[in-house]
PDB file of N, CA and C in Angstrom:
ATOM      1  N   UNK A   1     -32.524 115.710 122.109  1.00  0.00           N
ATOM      2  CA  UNK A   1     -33.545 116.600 122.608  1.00  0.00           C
ATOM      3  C   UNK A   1     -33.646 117.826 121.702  1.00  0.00           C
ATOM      4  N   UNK A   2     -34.721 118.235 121.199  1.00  0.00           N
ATOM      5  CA  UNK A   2     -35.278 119.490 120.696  1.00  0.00           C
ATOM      6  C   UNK A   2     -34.979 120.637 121.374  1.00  0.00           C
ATOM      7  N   UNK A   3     -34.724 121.705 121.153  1.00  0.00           N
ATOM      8  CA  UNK A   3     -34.288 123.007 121.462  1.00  0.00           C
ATOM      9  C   UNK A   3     -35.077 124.113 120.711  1.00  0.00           C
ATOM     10  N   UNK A   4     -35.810 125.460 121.054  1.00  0.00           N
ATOM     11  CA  UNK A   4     -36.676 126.147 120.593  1.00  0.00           C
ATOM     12  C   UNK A   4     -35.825 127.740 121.505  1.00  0.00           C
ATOM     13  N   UNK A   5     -35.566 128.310 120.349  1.00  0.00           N
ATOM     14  CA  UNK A   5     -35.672 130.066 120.756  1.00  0.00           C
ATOM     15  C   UNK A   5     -36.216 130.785 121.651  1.00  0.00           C
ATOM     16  N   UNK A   6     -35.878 130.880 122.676  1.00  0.00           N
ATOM     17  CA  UNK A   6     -37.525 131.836 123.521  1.00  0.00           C
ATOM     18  C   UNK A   6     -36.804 133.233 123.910  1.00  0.00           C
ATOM     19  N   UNK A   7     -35.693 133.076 123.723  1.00  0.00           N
ATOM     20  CA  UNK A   7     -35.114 134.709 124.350  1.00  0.00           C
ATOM     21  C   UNK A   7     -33.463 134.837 123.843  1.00  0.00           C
ATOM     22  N   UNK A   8     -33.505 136.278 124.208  1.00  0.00           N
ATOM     23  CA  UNK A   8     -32.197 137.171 124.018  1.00  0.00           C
ATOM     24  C   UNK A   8     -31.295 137.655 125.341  1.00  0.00           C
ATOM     25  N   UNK A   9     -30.479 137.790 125.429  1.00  0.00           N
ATOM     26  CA  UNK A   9     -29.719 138.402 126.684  1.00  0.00           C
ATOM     27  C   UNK A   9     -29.780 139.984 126.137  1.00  0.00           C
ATOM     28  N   UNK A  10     -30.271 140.430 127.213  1.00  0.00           N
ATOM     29  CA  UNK A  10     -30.887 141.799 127.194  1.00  0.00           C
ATOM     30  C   UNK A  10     -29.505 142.658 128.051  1.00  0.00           C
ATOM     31  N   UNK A  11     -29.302 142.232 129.196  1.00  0.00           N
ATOM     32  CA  UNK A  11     -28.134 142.756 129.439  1.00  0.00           C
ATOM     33  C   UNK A  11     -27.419 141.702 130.753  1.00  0.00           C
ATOM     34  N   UNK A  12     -26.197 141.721 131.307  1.00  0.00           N
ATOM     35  CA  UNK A  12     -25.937 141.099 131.936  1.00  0.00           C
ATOM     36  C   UNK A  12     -25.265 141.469 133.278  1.00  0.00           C
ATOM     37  N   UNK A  13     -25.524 141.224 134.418  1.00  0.00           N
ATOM     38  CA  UNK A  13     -25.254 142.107 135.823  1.00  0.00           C
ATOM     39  C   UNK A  13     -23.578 141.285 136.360  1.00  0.00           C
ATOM     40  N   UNK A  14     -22.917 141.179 135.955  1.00  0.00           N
ATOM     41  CA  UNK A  14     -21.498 140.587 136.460  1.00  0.00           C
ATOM     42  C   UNK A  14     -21.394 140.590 137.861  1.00  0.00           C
ATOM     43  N   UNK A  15     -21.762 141.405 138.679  1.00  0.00           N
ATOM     44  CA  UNK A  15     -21.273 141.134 139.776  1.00  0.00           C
ATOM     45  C   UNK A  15     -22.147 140.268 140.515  1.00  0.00           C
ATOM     46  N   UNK A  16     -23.616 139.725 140.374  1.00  0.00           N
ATOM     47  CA  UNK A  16     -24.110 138.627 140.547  1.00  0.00           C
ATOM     48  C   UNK A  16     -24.558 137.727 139.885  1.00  0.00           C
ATOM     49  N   UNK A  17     -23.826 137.829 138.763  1.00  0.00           N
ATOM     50  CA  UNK A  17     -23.879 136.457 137.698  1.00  0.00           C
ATOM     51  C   UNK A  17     -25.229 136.143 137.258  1.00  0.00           C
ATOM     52  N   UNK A  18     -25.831 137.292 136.909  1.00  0.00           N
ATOM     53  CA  UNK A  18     -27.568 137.269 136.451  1.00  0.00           C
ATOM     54  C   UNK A  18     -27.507 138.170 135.517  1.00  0.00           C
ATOM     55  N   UNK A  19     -28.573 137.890 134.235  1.00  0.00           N
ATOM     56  CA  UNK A  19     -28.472 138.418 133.134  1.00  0.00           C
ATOM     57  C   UNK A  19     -30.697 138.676 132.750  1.00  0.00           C
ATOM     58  N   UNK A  20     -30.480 139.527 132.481  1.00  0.00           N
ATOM     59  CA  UNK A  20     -32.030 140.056 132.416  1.00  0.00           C
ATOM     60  C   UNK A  20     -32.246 139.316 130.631  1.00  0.00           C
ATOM     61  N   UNK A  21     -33.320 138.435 129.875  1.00  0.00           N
ATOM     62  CA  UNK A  21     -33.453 137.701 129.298  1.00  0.00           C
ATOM     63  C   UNK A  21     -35.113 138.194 128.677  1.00  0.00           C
ATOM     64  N   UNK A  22     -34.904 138.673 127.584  1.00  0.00           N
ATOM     65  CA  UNK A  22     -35.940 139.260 126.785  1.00  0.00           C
ATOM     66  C   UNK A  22     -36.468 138.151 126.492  1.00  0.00           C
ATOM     67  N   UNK A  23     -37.835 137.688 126.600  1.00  0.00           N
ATOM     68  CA  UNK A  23     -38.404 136.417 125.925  1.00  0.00           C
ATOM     69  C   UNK A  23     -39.334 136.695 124.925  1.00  0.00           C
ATOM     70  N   UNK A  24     -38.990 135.601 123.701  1.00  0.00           N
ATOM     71  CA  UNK A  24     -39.918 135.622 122.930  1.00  0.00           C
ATOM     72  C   UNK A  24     -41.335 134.190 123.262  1.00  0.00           C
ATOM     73  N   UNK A  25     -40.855 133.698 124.161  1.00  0.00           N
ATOM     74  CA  UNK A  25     -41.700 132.233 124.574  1.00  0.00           C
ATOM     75  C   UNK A  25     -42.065 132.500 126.135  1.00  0.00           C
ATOM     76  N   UNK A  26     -42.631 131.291 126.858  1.00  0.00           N
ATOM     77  CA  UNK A  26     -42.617 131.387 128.130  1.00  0.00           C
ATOM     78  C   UNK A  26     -41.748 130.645 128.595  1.00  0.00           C
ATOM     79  N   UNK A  27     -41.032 131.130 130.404  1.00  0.00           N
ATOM     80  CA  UNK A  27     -40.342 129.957 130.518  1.00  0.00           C
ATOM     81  C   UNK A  27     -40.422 129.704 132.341  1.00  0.00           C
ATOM     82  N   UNK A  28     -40.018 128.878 132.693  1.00  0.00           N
ATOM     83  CA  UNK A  28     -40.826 128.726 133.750  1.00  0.00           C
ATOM     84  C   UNK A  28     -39.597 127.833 135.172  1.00  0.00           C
ATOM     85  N   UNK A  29     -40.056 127.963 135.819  1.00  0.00           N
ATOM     86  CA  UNK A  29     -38.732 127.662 137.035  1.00  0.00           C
ATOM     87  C   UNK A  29     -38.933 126.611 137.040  1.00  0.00           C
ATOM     88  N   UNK A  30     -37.439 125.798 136.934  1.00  0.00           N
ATOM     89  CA  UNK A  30     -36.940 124.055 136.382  1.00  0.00           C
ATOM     90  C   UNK A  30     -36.817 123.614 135.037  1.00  0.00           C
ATOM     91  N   UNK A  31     -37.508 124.681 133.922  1.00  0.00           N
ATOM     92  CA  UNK A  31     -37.162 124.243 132.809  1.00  0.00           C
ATOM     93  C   UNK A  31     -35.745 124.535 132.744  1.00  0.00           C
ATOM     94  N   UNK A  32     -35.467 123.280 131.207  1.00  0.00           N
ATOM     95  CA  UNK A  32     -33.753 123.785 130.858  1.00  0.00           C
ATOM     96  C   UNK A  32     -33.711 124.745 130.228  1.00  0.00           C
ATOM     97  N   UNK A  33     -32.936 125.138 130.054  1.00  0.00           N
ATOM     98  CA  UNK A  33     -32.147 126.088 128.829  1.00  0.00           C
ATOM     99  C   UNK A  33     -30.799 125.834 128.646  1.00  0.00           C
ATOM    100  N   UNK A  34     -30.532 126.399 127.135  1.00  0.00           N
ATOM    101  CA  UNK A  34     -29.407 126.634 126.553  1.00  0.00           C
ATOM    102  C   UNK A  34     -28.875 128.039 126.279  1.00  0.00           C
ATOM    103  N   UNK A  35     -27.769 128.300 126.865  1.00  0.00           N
ATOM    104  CA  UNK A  35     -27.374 129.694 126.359  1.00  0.00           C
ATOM    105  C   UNK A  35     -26.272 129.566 124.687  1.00  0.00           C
ATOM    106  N   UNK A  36     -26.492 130.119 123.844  1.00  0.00           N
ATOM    107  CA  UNK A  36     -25.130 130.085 123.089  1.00  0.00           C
ATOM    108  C   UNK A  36     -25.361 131.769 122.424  1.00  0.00           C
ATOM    109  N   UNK A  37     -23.519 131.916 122.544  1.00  0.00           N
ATOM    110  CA  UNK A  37     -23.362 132.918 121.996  1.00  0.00           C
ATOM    111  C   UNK A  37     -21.791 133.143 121.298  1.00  0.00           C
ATOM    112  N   UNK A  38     -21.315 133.581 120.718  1.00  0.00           N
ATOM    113  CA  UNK A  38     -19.418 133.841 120.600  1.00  0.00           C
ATOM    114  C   UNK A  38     -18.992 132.107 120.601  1.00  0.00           C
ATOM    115  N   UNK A  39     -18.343 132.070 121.787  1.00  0.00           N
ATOM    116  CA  UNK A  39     -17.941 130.847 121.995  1.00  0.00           C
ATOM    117  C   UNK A  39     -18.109 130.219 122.988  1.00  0.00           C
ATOM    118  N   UNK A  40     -19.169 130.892 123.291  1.00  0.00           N
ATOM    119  CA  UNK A  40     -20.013 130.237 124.641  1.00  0.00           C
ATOM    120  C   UNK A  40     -21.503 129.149 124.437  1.00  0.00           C
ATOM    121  N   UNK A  41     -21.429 128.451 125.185  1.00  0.00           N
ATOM    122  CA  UNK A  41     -22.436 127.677 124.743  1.00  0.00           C
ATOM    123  C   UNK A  41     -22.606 126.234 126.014  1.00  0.00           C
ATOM    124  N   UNK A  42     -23.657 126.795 126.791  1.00  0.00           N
ATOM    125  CA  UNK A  42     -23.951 125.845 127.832  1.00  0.00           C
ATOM    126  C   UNK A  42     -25.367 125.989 128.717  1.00  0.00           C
ATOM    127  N   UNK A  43     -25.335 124.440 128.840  1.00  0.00           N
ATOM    128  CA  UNK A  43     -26.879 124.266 129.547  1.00  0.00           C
ATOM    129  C   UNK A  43     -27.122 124.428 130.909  1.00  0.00           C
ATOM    130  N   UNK A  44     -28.139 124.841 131.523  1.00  0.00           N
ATOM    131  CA  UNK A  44     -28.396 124.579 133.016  1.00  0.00           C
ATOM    132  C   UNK A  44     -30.178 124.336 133.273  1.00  0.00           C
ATOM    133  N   UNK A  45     -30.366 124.255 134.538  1.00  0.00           N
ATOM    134  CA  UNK A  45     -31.833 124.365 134.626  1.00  0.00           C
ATOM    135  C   UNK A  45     -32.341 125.938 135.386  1.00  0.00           C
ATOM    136  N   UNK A  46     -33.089 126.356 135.217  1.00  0.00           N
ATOM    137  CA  UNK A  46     -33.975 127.795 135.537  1.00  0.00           C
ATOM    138  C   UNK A  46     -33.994 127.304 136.840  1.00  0.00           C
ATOM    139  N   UNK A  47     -33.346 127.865 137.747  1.00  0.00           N
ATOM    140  CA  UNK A  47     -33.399 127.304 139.335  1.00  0.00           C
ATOM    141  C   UNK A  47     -34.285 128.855 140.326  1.00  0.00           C
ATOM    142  N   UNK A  48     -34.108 129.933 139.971  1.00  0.00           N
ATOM    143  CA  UNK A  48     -34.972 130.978 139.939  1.00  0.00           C
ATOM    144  C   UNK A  48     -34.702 131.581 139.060  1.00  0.00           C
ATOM    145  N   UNK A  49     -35.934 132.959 139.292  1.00  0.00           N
ATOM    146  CA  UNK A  49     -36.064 133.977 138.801  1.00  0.00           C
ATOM    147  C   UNK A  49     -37.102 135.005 138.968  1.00  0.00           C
ATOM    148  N   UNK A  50     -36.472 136.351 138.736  1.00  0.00           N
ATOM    149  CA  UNK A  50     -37.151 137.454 139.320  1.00  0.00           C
ATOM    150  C   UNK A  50     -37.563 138.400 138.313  1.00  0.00           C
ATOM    151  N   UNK A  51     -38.452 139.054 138.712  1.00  0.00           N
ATOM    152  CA  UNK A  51     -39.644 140.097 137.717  1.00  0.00           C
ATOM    153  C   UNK A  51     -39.342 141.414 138.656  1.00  0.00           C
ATOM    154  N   UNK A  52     -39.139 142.713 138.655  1.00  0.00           N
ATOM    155  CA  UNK A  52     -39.161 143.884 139.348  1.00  0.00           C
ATOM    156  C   UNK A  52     -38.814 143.769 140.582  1.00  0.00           C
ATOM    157  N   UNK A  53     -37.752 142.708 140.819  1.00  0.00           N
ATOM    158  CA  UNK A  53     -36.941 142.135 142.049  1.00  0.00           C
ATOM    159  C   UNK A  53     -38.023 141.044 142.914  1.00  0.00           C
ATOM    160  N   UNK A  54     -38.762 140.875 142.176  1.00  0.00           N
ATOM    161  CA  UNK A  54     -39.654 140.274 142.897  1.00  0.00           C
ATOM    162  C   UNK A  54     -39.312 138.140 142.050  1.00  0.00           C
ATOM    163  N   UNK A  55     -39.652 137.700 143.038  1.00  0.00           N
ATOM    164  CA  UNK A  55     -39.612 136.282 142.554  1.00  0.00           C
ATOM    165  C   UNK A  55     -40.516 135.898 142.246  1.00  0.00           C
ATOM    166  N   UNK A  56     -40.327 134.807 140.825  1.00  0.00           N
ATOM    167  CA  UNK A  56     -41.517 134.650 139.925  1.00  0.00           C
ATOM    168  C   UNK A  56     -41.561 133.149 139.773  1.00  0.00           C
ATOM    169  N   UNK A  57     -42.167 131.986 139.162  1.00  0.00           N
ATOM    170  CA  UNK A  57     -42.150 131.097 138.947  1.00  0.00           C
ATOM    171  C   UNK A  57     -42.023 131.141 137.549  1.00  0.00           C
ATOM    172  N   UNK A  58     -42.981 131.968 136.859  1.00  0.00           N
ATOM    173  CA  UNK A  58     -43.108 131.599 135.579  1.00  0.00           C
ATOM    174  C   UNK A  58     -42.928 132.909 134.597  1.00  0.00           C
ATOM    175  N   UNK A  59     -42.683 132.893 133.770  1.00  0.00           N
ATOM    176  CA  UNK A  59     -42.231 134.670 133.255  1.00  0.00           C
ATOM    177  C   UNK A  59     -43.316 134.141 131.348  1.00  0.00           C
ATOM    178  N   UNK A  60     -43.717 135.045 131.017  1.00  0.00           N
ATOM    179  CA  UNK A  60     -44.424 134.959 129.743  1.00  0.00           C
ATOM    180  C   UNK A  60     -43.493 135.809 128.425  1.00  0.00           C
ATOM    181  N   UNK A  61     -43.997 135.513 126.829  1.00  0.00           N
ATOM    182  CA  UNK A  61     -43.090 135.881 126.245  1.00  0.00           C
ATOM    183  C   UNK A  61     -43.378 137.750 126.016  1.00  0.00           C
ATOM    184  N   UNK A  62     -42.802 138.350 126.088  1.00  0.00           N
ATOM    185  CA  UNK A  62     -42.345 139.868 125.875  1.00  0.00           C
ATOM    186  C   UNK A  62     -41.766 140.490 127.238  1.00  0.00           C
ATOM    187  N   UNK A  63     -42.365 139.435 128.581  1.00  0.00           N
ATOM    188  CA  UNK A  63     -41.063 139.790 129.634  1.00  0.00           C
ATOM    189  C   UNK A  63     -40.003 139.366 129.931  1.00  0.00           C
ATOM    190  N   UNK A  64     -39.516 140.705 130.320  1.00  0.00           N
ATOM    191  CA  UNK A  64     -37.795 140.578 130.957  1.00  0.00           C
ATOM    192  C   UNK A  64     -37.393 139.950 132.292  1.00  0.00           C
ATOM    193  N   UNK A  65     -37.392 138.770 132.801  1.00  0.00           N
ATOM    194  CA  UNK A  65     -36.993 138.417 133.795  1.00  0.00           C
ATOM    195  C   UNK A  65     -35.820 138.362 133.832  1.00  0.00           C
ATOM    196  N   UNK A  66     -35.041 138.397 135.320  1.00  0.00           N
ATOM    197  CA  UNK A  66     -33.509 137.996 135.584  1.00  0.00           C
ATOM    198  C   UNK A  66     -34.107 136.662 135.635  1.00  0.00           C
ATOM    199  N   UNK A  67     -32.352 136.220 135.480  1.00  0.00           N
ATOM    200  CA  UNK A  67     -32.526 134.449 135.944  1.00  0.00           C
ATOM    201  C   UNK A  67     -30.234 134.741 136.338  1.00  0.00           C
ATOM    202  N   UNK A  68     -30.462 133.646 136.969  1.00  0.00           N
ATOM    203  CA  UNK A  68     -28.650 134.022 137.403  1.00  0.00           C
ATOM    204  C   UNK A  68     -28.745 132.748 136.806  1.00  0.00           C
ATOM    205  N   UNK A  69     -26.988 132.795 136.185  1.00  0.00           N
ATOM    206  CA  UNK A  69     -26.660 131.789 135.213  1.00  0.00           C
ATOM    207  C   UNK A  69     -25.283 131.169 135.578  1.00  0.00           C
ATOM    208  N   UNK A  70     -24.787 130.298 134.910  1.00  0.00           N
ATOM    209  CA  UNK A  70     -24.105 129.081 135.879  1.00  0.00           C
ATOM    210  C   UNK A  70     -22.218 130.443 135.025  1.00  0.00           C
ATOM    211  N   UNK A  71     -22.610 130.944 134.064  1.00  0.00           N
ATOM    212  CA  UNK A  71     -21.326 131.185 133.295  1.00  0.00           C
ATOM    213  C   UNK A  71     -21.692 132.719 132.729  1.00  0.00           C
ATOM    214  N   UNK A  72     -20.737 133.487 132.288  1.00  0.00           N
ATOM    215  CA  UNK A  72     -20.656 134.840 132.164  1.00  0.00           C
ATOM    216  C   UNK A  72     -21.487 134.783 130.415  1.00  0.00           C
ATOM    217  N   UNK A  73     -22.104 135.873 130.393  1.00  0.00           N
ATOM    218  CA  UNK A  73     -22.624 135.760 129.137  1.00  0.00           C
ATOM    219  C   UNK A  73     -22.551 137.475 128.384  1.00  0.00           C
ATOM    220  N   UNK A  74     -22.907 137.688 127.304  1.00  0.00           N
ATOM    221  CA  UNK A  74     -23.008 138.664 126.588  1.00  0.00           C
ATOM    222  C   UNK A  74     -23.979 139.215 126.091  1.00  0.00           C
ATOM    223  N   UNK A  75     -24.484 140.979 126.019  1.00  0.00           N
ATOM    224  CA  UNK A  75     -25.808 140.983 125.725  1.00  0.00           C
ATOM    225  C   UNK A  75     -25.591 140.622 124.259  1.00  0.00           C
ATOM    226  N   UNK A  76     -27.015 139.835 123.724  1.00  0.00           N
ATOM    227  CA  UNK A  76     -27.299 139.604 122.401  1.00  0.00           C
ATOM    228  C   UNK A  76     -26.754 137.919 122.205  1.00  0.00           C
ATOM    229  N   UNK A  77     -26.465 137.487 123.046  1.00  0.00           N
ATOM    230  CA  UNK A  77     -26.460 135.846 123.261  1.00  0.00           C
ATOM    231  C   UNK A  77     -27.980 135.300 123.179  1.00  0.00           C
ATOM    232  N   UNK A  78     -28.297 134.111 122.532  1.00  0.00           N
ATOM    233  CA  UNK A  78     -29.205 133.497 122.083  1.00  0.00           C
ATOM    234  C   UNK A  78     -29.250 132.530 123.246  1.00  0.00           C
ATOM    235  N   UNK A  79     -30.867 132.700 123.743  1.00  0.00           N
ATOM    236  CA  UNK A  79     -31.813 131.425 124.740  1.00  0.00           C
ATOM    237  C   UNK A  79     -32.513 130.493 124.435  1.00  0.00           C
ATOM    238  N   UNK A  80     -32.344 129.833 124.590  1.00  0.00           N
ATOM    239  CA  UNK A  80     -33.592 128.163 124.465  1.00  0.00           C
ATOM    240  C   UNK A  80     -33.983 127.350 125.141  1.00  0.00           C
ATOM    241  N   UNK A  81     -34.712 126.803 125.193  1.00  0.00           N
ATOM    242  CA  UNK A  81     -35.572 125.745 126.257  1.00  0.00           C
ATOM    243  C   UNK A  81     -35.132 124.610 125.453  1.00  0.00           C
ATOM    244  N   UNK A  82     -34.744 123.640 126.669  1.00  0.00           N
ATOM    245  CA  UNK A  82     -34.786 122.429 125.610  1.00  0.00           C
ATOM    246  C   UNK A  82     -35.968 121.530 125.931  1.00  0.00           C
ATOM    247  N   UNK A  83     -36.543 121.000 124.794  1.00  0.00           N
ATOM    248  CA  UNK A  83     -37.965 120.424 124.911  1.00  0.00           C
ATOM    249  C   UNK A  83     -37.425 118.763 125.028  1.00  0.00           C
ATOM    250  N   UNK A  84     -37.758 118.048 126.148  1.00  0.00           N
ATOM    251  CA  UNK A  84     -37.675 116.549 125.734  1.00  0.00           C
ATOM    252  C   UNK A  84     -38.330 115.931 125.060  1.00  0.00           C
TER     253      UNK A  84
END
């Protein structure tokens, strides 16, 4: 499967395991992604996500949505969609 860039970890909230995700693409609730960063590096699917605490389906590229993530991450960790 193909994999494409769409975002950055902008910063990351630890105590509910959600990380706010600068996009350069769109991305949309159920797509996959890939996080890699350091020595981290793992997939999940976009199960939600929120815009100004508000819940969104679909987020476009230059916004910051949260999305909560399956594993702890770092700001400046690299995002991707994986394309089938």
């Amino acid at each position: 499967m193909a994999e494409k860039e769409i975002g950055v970890v902008s910063n990351y909230f630890e105590h509910v395991g959600a990380a706010s995700i600068k996009l350069f693409g769109d991305l949309k609730v159920g797509d996959k992604i890939k996080v890699k960063g350091g020595e981290t590096e793992f997939e999940q699917e976009v199960k939600e996500m929120q815009l100004d605490r508000a819940d969104i389906k679909e987020a476009k590229a230059g916004e910051e949505p949260g999305i909560m993530l399956n594993q702890k991450v770092r700001k400046g960790y690299k995002v991707y969609k994986i394309i089938k």
